[in-house]
N, C-alpha and C. Protein backbone atom coordinates (compact mmCIF):
# COMPACT_ATOMS: atom_id res chain seq x y z
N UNK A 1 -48.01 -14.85 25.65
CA UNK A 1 -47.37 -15.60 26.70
C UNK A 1 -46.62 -14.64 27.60
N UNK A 2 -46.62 -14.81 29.11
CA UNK A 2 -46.11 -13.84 29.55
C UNK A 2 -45.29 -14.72 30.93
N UNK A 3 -43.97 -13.98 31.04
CA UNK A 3 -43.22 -14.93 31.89
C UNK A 3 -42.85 -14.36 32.71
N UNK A 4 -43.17 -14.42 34.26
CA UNK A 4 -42.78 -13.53 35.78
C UNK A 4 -41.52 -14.08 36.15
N UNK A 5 -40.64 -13.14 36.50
CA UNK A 5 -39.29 -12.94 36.74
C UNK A 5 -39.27 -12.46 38.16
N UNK A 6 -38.41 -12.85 39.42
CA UNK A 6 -38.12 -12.02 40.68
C UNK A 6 -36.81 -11.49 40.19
N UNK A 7 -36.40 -10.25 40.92
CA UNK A 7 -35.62 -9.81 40.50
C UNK A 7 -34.64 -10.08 41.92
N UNK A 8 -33.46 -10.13 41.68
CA UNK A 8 -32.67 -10.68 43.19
C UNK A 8 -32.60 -9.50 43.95
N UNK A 9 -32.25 -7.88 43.72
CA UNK A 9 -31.86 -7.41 44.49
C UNK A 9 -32.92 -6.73 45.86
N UNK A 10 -34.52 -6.69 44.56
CA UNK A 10 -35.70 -6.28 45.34
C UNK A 10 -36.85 -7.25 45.57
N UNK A 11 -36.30 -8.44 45.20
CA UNK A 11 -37.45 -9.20 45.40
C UNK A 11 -38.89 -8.80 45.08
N UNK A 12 -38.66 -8.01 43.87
CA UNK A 12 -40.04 -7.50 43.21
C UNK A 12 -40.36 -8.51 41.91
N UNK A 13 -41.05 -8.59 41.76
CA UNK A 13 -41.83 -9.39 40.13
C UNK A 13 -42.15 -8.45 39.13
N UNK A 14 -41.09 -8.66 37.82
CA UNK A 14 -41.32 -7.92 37.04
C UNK A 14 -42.12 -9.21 35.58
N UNK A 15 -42.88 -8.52 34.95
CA UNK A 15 -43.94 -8.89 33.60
C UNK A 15 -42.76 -8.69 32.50
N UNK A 16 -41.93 -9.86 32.03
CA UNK A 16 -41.37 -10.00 30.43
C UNK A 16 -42.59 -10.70 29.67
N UNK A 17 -42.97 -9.95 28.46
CA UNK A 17 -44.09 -10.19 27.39
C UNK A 17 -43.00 -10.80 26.51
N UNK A 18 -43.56 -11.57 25.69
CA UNK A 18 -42.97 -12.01 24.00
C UNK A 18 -42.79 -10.89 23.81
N UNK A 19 -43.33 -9.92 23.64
CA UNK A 19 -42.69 -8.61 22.67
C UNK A 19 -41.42 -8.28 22.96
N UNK A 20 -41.31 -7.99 24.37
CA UNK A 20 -40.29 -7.28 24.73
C UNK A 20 -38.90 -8.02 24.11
N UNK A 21 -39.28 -9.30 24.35
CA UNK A 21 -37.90 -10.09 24.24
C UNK A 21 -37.52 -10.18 23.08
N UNK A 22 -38.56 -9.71 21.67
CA UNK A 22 -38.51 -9.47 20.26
C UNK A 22 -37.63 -8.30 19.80
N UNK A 23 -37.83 -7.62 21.39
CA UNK A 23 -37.45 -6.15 21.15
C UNK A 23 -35.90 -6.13 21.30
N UNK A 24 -35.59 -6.95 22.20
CA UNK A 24 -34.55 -6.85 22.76
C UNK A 24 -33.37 -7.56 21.58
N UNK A 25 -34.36 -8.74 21.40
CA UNK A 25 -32.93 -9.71 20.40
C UNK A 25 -33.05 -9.10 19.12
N UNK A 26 -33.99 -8.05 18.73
CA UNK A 26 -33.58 -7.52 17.27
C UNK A 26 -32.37 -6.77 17.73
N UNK A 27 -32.75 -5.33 19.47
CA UNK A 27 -31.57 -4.85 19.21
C UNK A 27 -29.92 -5.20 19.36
N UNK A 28 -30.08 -6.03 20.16
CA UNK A 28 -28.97 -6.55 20.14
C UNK A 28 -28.22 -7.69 18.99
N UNK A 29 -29.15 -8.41 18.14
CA UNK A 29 -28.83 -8.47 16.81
C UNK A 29 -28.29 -7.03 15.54
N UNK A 30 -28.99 -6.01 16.16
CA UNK A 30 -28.34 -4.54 15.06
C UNK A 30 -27.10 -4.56 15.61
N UNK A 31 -26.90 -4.34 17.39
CA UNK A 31 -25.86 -3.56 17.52
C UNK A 31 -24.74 -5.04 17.42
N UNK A 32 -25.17 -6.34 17.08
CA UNK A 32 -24.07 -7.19 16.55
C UNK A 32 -23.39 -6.94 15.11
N UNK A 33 -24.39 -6.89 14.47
CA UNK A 33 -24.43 -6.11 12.91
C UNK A 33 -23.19 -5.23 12.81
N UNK A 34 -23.91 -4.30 13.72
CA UNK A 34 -22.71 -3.02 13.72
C UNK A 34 -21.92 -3.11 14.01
N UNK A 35 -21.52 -3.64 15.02
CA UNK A 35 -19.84 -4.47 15.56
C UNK A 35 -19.26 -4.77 14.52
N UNK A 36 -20.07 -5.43 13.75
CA UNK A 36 -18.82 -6.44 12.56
C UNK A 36 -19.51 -5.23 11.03
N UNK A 37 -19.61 -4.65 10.71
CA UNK A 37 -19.84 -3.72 10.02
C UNK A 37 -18.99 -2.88 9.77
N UNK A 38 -18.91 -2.00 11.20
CA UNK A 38 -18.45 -0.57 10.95
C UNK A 38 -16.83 -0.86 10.76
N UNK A 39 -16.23 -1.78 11.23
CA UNK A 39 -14.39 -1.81 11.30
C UNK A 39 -14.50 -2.26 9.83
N UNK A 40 -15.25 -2.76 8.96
CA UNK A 40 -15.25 -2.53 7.53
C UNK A 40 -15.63 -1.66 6.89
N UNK A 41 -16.03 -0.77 7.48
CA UNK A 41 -16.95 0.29 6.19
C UNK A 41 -15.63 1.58 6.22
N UNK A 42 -14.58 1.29 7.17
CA UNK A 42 -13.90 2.81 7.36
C UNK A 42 -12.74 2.27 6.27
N UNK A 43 -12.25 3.50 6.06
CA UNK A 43 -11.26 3.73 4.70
C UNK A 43 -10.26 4.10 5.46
N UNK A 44 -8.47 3.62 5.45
CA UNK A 44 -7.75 4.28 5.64
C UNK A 44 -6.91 4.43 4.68
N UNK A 45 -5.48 5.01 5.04
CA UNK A 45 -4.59 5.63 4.13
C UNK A 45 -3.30 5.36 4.89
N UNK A 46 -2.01 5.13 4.77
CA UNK A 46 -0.55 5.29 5.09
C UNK A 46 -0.02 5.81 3.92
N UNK A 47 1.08 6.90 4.33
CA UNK A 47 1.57 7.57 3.62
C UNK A 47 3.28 7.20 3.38
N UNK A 48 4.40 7.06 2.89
CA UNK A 48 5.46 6.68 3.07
C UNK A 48 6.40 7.44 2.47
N UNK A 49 7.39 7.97 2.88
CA UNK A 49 7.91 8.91 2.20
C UNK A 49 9.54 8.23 1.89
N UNK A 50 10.28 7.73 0.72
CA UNK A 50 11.64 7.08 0.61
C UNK A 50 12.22 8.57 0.59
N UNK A 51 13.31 8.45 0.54
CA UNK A 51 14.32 9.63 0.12
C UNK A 51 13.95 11.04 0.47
N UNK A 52 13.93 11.55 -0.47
CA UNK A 52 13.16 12.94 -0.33
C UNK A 52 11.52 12.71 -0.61
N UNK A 53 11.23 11.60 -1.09
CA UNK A 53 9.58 11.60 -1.40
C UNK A 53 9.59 12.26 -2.68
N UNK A 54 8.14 11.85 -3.42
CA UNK A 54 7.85 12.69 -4.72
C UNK A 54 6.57 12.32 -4.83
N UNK A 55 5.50 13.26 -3.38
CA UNK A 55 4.40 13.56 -3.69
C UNK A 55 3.39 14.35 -4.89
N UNK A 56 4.23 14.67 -5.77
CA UNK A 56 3.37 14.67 -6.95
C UNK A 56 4.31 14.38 -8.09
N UNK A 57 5.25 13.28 -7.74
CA UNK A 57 5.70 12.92 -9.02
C UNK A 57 4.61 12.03 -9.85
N UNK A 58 5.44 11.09 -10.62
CA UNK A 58 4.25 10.39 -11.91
C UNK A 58 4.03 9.10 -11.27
N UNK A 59 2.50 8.71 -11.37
CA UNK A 59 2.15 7.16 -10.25
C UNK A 59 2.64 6.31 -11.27
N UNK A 60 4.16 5.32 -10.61
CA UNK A 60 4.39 4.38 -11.94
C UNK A 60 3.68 3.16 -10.90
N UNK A 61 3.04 2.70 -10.42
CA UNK A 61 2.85 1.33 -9.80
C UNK A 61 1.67 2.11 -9.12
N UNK A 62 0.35 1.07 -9.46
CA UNK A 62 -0.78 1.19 -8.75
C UNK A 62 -1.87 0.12 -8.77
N UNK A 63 -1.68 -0.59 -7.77
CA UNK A 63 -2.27 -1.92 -7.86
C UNK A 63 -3.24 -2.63 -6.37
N UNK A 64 -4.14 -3.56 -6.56
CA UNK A 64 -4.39 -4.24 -5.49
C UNK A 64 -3.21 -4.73 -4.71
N UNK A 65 -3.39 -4.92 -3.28
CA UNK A 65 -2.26 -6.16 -2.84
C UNK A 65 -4.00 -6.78 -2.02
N UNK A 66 -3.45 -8.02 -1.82
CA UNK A 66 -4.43 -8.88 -1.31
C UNK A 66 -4.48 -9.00 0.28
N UNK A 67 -4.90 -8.97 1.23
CA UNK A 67 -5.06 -9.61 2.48
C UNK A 67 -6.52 -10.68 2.34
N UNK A 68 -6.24 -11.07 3.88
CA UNK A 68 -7.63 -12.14 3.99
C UNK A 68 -7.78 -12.35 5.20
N UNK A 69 -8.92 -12.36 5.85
CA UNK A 69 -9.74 -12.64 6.75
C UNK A 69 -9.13 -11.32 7.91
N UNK A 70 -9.99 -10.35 7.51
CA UNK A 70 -9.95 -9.03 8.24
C UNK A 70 -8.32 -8.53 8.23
N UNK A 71 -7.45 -8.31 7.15
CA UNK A 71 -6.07 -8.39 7.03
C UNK A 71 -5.39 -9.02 7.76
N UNK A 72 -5.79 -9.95 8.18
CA UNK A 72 -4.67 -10.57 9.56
C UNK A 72 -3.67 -11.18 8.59
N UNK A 73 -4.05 -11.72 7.34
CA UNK A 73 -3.20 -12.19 6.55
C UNK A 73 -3.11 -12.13 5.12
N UNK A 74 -1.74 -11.88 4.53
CA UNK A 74 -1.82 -11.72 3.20
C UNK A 74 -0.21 -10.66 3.85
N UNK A 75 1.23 -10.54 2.67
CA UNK A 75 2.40 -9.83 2.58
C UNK A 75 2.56 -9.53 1.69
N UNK A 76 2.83 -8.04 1.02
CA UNK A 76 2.61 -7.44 0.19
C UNK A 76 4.19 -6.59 0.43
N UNK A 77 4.69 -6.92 -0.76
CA UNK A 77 6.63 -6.88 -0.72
C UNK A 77 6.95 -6.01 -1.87
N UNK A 78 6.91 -4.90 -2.32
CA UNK A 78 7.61 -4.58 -3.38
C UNK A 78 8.76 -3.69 -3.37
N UNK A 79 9.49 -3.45 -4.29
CA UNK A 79 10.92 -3.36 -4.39
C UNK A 79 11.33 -1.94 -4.68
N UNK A 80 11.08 -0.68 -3.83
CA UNK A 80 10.86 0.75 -4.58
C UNK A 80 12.28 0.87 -5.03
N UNK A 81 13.22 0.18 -5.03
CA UNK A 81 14.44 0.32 -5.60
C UNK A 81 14.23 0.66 -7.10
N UNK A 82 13.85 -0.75 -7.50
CA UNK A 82 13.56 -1.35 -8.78
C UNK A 82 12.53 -0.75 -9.52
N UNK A 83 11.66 -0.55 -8.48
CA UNK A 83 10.33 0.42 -9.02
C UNK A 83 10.52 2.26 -9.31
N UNK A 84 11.58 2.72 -8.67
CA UNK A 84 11.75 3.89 -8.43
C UNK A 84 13.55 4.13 -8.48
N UNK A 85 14.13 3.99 -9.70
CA UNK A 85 15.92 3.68 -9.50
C UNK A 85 15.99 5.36 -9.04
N UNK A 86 15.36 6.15 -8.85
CA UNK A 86 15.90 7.55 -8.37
C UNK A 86 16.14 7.53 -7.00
N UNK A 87 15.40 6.40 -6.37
CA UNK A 87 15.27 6.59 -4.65
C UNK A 87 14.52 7.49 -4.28
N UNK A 88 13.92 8.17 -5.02
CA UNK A 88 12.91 9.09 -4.25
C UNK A 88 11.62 8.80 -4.55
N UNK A 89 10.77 8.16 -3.43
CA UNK A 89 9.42 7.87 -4.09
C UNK A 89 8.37 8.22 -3.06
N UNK A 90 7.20 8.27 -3.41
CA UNK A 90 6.06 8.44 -2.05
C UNK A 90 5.12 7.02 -2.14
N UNK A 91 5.10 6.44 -1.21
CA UNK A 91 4.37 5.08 -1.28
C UNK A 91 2.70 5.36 -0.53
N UNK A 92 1.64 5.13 -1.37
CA UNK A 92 0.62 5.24 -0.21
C UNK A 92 0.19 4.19 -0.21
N UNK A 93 -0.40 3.67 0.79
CA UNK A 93 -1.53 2.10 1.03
C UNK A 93 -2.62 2.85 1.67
N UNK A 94 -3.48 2.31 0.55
CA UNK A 94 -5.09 3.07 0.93
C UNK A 94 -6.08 1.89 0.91
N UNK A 95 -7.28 1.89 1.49
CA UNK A 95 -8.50 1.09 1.17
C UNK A 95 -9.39 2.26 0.57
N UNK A 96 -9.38 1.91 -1.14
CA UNK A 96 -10.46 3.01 -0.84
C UNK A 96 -12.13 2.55 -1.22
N UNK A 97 -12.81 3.63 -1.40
CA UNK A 97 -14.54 2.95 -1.26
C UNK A 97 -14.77 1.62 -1.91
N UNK A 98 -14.18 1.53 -3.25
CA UNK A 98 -14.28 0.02 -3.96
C UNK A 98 -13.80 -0.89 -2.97
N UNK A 99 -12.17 -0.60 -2.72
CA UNK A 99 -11.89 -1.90 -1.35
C UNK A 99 -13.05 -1.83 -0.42
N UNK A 100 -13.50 -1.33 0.21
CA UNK A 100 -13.97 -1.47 1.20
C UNK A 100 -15.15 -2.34 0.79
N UNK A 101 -15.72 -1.53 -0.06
CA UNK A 101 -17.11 -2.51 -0.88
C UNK A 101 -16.72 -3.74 -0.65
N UNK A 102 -15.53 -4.10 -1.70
CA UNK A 102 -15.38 -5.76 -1.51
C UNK A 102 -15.40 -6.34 -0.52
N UNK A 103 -14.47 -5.62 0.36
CA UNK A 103 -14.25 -6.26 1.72
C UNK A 103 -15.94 -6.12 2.65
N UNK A 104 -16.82 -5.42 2.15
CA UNK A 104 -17.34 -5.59 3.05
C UNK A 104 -19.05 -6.73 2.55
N UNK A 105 -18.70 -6.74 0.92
CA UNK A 105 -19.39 -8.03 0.57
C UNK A 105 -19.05 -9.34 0.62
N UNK A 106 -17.89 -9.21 1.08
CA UNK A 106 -17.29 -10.64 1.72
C UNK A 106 -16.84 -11.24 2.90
N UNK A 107 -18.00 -10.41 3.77
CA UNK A 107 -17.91 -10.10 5.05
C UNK A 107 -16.37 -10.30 5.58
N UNK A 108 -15.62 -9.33 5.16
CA UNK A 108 -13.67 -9.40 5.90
C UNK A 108 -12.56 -10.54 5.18
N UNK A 109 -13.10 -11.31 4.77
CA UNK A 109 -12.99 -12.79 3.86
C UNK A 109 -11.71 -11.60 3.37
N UNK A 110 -11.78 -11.37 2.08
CA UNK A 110 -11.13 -10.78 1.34
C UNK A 110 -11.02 -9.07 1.49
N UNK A 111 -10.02 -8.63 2.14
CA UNK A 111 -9.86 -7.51 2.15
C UNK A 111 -8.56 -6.45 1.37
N UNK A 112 -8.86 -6.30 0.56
CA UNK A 112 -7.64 -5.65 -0.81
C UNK A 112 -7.82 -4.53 -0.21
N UNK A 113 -6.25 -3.87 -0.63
CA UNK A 113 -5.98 -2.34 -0.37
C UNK A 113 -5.18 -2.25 -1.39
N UNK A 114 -5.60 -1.05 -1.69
CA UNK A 114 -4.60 -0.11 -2.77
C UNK A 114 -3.61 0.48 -2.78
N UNK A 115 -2.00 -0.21 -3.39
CA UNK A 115 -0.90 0.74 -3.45
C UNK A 115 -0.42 1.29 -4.08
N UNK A 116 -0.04 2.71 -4.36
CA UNK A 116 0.30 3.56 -5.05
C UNK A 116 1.40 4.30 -4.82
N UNK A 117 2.20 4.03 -6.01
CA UNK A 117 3.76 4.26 -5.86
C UNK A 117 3.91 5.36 -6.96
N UNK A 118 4.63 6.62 -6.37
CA UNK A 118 4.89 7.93 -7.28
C UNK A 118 6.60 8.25 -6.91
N UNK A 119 7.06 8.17 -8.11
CA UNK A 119 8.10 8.10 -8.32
C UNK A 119 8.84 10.38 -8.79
N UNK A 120 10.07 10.04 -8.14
CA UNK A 120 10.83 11.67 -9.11
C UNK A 120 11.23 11.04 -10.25
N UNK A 121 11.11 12.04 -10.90
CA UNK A 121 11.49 11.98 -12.45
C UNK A 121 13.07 11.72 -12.55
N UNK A 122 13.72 13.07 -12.35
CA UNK A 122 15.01 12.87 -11.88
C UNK A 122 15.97 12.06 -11.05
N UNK A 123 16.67 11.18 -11.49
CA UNK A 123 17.13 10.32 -10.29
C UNK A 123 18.22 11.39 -9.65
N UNK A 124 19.53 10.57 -8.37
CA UNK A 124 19.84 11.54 -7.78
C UNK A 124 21.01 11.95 -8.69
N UNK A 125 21.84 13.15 -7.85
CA UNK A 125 22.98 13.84 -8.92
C UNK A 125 24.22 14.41 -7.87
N UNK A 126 25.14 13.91 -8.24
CA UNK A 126 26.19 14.06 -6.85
C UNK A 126 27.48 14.63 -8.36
N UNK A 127 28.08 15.27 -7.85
CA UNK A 127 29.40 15.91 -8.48
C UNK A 127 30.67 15.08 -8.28
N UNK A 128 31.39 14.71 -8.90
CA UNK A 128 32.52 13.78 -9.00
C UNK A 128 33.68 14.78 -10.13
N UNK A 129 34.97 14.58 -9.50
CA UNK A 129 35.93 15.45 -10.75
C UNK A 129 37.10 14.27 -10.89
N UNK A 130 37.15 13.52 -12.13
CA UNK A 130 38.23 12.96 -12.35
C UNK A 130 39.35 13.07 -13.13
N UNK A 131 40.16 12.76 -13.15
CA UNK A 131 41.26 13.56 -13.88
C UNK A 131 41.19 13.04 -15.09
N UNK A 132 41.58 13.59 -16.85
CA UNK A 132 41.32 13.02 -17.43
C UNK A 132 42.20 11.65 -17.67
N UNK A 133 43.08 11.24 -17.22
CA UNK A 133 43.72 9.81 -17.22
C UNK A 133 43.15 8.55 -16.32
N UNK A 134 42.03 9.06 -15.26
CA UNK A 134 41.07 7.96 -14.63
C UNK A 134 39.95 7.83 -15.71
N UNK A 135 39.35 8.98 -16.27
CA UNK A 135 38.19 8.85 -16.96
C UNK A 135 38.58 8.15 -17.88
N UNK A 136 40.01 8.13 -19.00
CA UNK A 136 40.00 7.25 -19.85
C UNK A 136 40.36 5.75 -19.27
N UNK A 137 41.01 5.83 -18.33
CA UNK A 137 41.05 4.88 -17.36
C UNK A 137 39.65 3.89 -17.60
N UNK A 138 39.01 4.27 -16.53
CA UNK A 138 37.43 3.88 -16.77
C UNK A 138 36.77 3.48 -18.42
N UNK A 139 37.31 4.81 -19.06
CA UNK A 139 35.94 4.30 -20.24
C UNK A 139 36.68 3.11 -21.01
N UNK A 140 38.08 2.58 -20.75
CA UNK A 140 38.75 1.95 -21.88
C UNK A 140 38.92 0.17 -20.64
N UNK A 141 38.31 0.39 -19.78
CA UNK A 141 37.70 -0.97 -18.24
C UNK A 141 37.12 -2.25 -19.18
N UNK A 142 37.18 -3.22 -18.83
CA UNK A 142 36.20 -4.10 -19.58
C UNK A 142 34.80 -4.50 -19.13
N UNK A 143 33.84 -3.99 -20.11
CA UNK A 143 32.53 -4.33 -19.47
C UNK A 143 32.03 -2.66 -19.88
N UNK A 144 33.21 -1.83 -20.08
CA UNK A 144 32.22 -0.35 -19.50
C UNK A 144 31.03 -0.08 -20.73
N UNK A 145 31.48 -1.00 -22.41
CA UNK A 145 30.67 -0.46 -23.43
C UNK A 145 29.53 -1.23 -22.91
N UNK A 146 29.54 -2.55 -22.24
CA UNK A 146 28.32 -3.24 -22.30
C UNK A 146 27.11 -2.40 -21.04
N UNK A 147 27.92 -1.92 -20.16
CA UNK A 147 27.47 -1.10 -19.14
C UNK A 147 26.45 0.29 -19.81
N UNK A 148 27.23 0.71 -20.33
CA UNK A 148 26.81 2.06 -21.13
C UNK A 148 25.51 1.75 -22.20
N UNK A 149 25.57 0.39 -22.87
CA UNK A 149 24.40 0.67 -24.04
C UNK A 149 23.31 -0.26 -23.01
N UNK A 150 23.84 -0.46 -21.93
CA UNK A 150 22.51 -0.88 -21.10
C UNK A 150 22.12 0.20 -20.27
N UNK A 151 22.72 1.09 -20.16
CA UNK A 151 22.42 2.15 -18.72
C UNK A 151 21.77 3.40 -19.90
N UNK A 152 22.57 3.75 -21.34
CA UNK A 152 22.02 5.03 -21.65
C UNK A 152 22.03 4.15 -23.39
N UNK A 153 21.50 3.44 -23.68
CA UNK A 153 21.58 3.22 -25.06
C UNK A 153 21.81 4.18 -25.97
N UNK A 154 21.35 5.34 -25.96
CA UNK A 154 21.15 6.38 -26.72
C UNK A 154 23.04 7.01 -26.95
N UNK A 155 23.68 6.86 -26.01
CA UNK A 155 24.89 7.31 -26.09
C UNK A 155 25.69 6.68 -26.16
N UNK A 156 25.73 5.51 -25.94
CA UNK A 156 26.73 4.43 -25.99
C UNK A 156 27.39 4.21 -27.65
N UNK A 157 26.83 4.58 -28.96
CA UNK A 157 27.68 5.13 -30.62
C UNK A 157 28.53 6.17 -30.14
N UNK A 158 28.44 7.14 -29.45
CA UNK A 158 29.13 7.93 -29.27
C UNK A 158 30.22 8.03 -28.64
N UNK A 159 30.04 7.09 -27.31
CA UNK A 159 31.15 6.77 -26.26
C UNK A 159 32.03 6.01 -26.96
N UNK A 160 31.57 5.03 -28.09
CA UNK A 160 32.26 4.06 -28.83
C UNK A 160 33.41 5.43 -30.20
N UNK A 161 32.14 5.89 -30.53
CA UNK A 161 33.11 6.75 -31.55
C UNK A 161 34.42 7.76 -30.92
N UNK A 162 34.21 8.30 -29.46
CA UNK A 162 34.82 9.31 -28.95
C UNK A 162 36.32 7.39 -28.37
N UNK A 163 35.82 6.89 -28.12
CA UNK A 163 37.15 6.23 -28.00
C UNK A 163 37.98 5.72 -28.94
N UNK A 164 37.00 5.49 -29.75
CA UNK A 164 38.12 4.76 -31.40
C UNK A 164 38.70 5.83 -31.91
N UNK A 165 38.07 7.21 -31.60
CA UNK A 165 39.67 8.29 -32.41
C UNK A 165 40.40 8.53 -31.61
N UNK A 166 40.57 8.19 -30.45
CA UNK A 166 41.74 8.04 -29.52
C UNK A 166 42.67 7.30 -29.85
């Protein structure tokens, strides 16, 4: 079947065949493909640095967070306080090849990224000098034994023994 076309600017007659037009809506069916393809197939990364950061401290938190429908939605909240009591942590949010996989067998539907939280070992350390009549001050406070066998269990017999021979 063949269908004659004028063209407006030359008033010439050009020959569109069935083929051509086969030709045309496959390619422009690929390069639709690819439109909605490629903004899924790429991997990124954010890097976050709290405090001083602790790019190769130990990964204590490493998990999916969820988005949906091409991330436009989904909030992903965690607490590097709580997660990291040193304050120094390095946060990354990555998609990596598995996310992307998913996200891209569910055409954008579901798009998970990976966060990974690396914490310092050491929390922080500031110098304080009190005299010894505040320090007993303090350790003899109410609340301070319950404070102590929650903060350092390990020392809190001792803090108890060093005050009862007082």
């Amino acid at each position: 079947m063949t269908t004659m076309m004028r063209t407006m600017t030359t008033g010439t007659i050009r020959t569109i065949t069935a083929g051509t037009k086969a030709k045309v809506g496959r390619r422009l069916a690929g390069l639709a493909m690819l439109a909605v393809t490629l903004p899924l197939a790429g991997c990124f990364r954010h890097t976050i640095q709290v405090g001083e950061g602790a790019p190769r401290g130990e990964v204590v938190y490493d998990h999916w967070q969820n988005f949906w429908i091409g991330g436009l939605i989904g909030d992903s909240r965690e607490d590097v306080d709580q997660i990291c009591p040193s304050g120094d942590a390095t946060i990354r949010a990555r998609q990596s090849f598995l996310n992307a996989l998913v996200a891209g067998l569910t055409a954008g539907i579901y798009m998970p990224t990976t966060l990974e939280v690396r914490c310092r070992r050491t929390g922080r350390r500031g110098e304080l000098e009190l005299s010894a009549e505040a320090l007993r001050d303090y350790a003899q406070a109410p609340g301070f034994d319950a404070w102590v066998a929650a903060e350092s269990p390990a020392h809190a017999d001792g803090i108890r023994r060093a005050l009862a021979d007082r």
